[in-house]
C-alpha atoms as a PDB file:
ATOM      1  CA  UNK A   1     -22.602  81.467  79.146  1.00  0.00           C
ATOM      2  CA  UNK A   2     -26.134  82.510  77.820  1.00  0.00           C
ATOM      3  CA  UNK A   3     -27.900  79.169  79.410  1.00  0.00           C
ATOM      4  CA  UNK A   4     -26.302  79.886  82.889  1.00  0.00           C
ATOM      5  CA  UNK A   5     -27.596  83.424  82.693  1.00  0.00           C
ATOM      6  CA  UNK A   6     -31.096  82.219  82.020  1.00  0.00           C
ATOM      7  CA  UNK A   7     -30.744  79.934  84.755  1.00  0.00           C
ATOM      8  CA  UNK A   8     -29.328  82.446  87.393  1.00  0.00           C
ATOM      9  CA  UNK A   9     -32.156  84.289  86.070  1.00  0.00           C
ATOM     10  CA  UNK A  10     -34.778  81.740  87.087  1.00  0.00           C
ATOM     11  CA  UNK A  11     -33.404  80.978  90.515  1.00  0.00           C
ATOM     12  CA  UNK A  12     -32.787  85.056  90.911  1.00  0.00           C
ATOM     13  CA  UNK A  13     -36.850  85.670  90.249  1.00  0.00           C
ATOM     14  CA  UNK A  14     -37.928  82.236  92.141  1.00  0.00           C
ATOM     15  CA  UNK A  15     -39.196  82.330  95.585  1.00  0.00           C
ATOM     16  CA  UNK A  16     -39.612  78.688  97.337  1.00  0.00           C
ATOM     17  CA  UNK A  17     -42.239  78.967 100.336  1.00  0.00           C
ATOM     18  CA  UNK A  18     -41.295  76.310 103.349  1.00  0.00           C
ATOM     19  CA  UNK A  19     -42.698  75.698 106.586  1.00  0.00           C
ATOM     20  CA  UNK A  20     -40.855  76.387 109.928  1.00  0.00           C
ATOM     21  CA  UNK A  21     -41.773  76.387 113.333  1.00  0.00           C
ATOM     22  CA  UNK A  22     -42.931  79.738 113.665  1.00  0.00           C
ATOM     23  CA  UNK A  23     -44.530  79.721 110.212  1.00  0.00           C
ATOM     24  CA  UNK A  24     -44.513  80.057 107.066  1.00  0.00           C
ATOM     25  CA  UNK A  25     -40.478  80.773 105.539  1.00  0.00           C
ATOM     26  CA  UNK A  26     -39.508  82.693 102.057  1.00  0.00           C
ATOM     27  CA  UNK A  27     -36.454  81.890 100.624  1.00  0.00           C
ATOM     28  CA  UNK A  28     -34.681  83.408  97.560  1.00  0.00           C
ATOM     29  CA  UNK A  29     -34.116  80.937  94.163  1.00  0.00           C
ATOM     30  CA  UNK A  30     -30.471  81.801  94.714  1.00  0.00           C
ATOM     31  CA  UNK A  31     -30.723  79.956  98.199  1.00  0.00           C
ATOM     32  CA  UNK A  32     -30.995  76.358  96.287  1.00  0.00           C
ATOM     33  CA  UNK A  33     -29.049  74.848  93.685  1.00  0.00           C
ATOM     34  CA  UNK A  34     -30.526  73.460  90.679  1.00  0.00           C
ATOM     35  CA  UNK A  35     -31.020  70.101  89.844  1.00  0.00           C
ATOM     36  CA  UNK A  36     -28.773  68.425  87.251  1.00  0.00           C
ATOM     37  CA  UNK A  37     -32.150  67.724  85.191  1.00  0.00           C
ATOM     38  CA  UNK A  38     -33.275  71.415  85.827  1.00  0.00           C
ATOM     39  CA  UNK A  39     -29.847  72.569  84.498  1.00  0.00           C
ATOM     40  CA  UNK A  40     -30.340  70.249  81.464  1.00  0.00           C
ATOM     41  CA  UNK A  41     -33.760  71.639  80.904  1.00  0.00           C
ATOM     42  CA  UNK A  42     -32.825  75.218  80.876  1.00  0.00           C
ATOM     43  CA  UNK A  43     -30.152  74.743  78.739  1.00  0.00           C
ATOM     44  CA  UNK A  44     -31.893  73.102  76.557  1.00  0.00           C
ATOM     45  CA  UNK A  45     -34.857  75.226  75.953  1.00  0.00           C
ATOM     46  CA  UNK A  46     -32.608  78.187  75.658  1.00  0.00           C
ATOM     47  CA  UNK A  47     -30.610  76.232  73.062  1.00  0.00           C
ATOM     48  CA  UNK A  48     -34.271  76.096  71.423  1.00  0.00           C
ATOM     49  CA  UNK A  49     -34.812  79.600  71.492  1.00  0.00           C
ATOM     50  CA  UNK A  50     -31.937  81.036  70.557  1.00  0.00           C
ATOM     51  CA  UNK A  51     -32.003  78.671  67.336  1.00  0.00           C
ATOM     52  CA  UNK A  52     -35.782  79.602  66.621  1.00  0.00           C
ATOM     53  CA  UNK A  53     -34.643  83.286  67.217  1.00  0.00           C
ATOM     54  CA  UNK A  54     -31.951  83.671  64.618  1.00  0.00           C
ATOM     55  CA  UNK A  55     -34.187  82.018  62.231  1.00  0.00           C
ATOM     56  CA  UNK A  56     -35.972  84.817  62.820  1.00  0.00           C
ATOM     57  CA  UNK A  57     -33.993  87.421  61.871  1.00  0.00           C
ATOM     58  CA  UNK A  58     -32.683  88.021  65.426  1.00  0.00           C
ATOM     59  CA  UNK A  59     -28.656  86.965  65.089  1.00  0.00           C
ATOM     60  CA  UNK A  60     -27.142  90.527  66.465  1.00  0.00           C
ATOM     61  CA  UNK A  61     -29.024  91.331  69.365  1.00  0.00           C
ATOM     62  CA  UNK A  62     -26.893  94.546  70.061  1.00  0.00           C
ATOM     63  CA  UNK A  63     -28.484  95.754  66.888  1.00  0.00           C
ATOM     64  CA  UNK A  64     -32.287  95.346  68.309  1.00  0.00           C
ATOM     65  CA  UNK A  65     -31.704  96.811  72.244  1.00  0.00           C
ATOM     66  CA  UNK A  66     -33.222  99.831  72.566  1.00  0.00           C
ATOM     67  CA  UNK A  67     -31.028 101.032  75.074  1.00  0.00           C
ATOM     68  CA  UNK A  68     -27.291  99.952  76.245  1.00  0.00           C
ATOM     69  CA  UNK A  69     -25.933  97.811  78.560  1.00  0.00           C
ATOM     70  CA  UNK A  70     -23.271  97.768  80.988  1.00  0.00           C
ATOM     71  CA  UNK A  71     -20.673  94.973  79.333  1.00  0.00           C
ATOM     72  CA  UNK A  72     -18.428  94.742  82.259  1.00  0.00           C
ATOM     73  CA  UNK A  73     -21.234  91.779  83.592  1.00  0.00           C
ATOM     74  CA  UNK A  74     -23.024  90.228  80.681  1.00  0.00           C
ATOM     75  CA  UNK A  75     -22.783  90.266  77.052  1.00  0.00           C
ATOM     76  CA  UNK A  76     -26.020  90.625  74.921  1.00  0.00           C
ATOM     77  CA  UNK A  77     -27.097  87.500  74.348  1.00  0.00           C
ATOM     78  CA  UNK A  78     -26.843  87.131  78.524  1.00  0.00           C
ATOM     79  CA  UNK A  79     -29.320  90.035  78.545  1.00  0.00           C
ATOM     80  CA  UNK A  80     -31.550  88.051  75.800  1.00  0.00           C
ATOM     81  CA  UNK A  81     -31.532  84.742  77.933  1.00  0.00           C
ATOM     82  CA  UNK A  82     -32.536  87.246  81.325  1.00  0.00           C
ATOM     83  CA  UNK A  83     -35.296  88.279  78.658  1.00  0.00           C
ATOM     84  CA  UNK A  84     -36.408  84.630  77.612  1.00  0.00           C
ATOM     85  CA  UNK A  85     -37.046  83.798  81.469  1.00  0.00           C
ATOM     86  CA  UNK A  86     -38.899  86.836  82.802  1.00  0.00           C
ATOM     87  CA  UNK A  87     -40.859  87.023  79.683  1.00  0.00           C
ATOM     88  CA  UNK A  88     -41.792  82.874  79.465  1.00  0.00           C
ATOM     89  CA  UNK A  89     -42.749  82.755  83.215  1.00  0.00           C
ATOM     90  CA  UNK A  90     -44.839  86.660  82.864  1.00  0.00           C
ATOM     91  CA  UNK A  91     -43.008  88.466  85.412  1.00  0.00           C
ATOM     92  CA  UNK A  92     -42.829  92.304  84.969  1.00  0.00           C
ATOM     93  CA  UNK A  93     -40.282  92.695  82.838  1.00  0.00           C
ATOM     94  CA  UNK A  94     -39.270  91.443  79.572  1.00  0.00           C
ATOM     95  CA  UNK A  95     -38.893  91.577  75.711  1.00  0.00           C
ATOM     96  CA  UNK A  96     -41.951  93.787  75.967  1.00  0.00           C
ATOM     97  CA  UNK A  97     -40.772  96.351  78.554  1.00  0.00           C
ATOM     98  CA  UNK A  98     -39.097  98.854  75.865  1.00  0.00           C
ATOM     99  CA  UNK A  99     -35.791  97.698  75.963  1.00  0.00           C
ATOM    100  CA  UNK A 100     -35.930  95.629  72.794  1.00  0.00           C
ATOM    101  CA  UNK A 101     -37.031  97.659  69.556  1.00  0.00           C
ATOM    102  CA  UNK A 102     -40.400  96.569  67.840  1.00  0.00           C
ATOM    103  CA  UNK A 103     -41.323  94.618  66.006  1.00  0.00           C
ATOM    104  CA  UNK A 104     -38.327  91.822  67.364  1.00  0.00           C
ATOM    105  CA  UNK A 105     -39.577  92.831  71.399  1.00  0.00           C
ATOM    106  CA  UNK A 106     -43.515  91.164  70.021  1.00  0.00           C
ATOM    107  CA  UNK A 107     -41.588  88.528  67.943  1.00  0.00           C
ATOM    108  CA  UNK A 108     -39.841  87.604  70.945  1.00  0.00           C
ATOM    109  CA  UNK A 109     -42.027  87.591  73.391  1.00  0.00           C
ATOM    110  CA  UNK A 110     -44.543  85.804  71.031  1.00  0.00           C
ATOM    111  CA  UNK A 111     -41.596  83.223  71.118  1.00  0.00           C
ATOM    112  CA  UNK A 112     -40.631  82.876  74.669  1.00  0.00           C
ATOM    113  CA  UNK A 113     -44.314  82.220  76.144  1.00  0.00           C
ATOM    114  CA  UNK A 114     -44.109  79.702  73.413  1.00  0.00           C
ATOM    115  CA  UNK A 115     -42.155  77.778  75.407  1.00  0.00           C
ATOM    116  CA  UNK A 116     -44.555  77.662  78.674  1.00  0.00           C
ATOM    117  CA  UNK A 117     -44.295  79.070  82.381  1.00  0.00           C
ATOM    118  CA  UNK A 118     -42.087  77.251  84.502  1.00  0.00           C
ATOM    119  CA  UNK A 119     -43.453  76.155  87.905  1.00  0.00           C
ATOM    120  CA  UNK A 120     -40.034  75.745  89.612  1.00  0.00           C
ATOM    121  CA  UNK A 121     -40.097  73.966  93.662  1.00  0.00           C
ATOM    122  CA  UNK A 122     -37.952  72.202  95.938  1.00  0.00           C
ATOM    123  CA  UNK A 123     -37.606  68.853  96.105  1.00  0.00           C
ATOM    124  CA  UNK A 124     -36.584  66.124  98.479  1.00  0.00           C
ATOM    125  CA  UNK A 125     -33.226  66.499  97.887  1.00  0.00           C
ATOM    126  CA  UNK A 126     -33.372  70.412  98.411  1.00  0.00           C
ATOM    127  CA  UNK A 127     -33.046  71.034  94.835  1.00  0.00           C
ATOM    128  CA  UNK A 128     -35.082  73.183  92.490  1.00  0.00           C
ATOM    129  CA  UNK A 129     -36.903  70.898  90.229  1.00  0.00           C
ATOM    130  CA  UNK A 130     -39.357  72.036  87.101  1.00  0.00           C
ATOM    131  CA  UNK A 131     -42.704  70.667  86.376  1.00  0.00           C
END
C-alpha cells in the first residue's frame, strides 16, 4: 500500500489553481483523480526509493522513527512514502523534521530530493498530470 500512500500524499499537499467567473478558484489535490500515467509514475519512483533505501541500511523503518505512530491507519513504511513526497517536493515537513533519527533522516532526505520536485497540474481531461 506504500505507493498509494505516497500518492494520497501528493494529491493531499497539491493545490490546483482554476479560473471561474468570479475569479480565481483553489481546489484541494484530493478533488482530482490521478492520471493512470501519474499513478504509474509514483509508483514507480517509490519502488526506486524504497530499493535505494534498504540498500542503505534502511530495511526496518520502525527501528529509525523517532517517535511512534498511530498503526490503526498506516503502517511504517506508509509513514516513509508520506516522508518521500513532502521531503522530494520541499514542503515543511519531512525526513528532516525530527521524526526520523539521524543520521538515516539526512540519508533520506539526501535521497528523496534526489529524485526531483514534482510540478503536479490538471489536465484536459481533469486529471492530475506530472511534468
Amino acid at each position: 500500500m506504500s505507493y498509494q500512500s505516497a500518492l494520497h500524499t501528493l494529491q493531499w499537499s497539491t493545490h490546483i489553481e482554476t479560473e471561474g467567473e468570479e475569479g480565481t478558484i483553489y481546489w484541494d489535490g484530493l478533488d482530482f483523480e490521478p492520471s493512470k500515467d501519474l499513478k504509474e509514475k509514483i509508483e514507480k519512483d517509490w519502488e526506486s526509493f524504497r530499493e535505494k533505501a534498504e540498500a542503505l541500511g534502511f530495511d526496518d523503518p520502525e527501528e529509525h522513527r523517532a517517535s511512534r505512530i498511530d498503526l490503526s491507519e498506516w503502517d511504517y513504511w506508509d509513514h516513509v512514502a508520506h516522508d518521500f513526497i513532502l521531503t522530494r517536493n520541499g514542503h515543511g515537513a519531512g525526513f528532516w523534521d525530527g521524526d526520523w533519527h539521524e543520521p538515516m533522516a539526512s540519508i533520506l532526505t539526501e535521497l528523496a530530493k534526489s529524485f526531483g520536485e514534482l510540478e503536479i497540474y490538471l489536465s484536459d481531461n481533469n486529471e492530475l498530470e506530472a511534468l
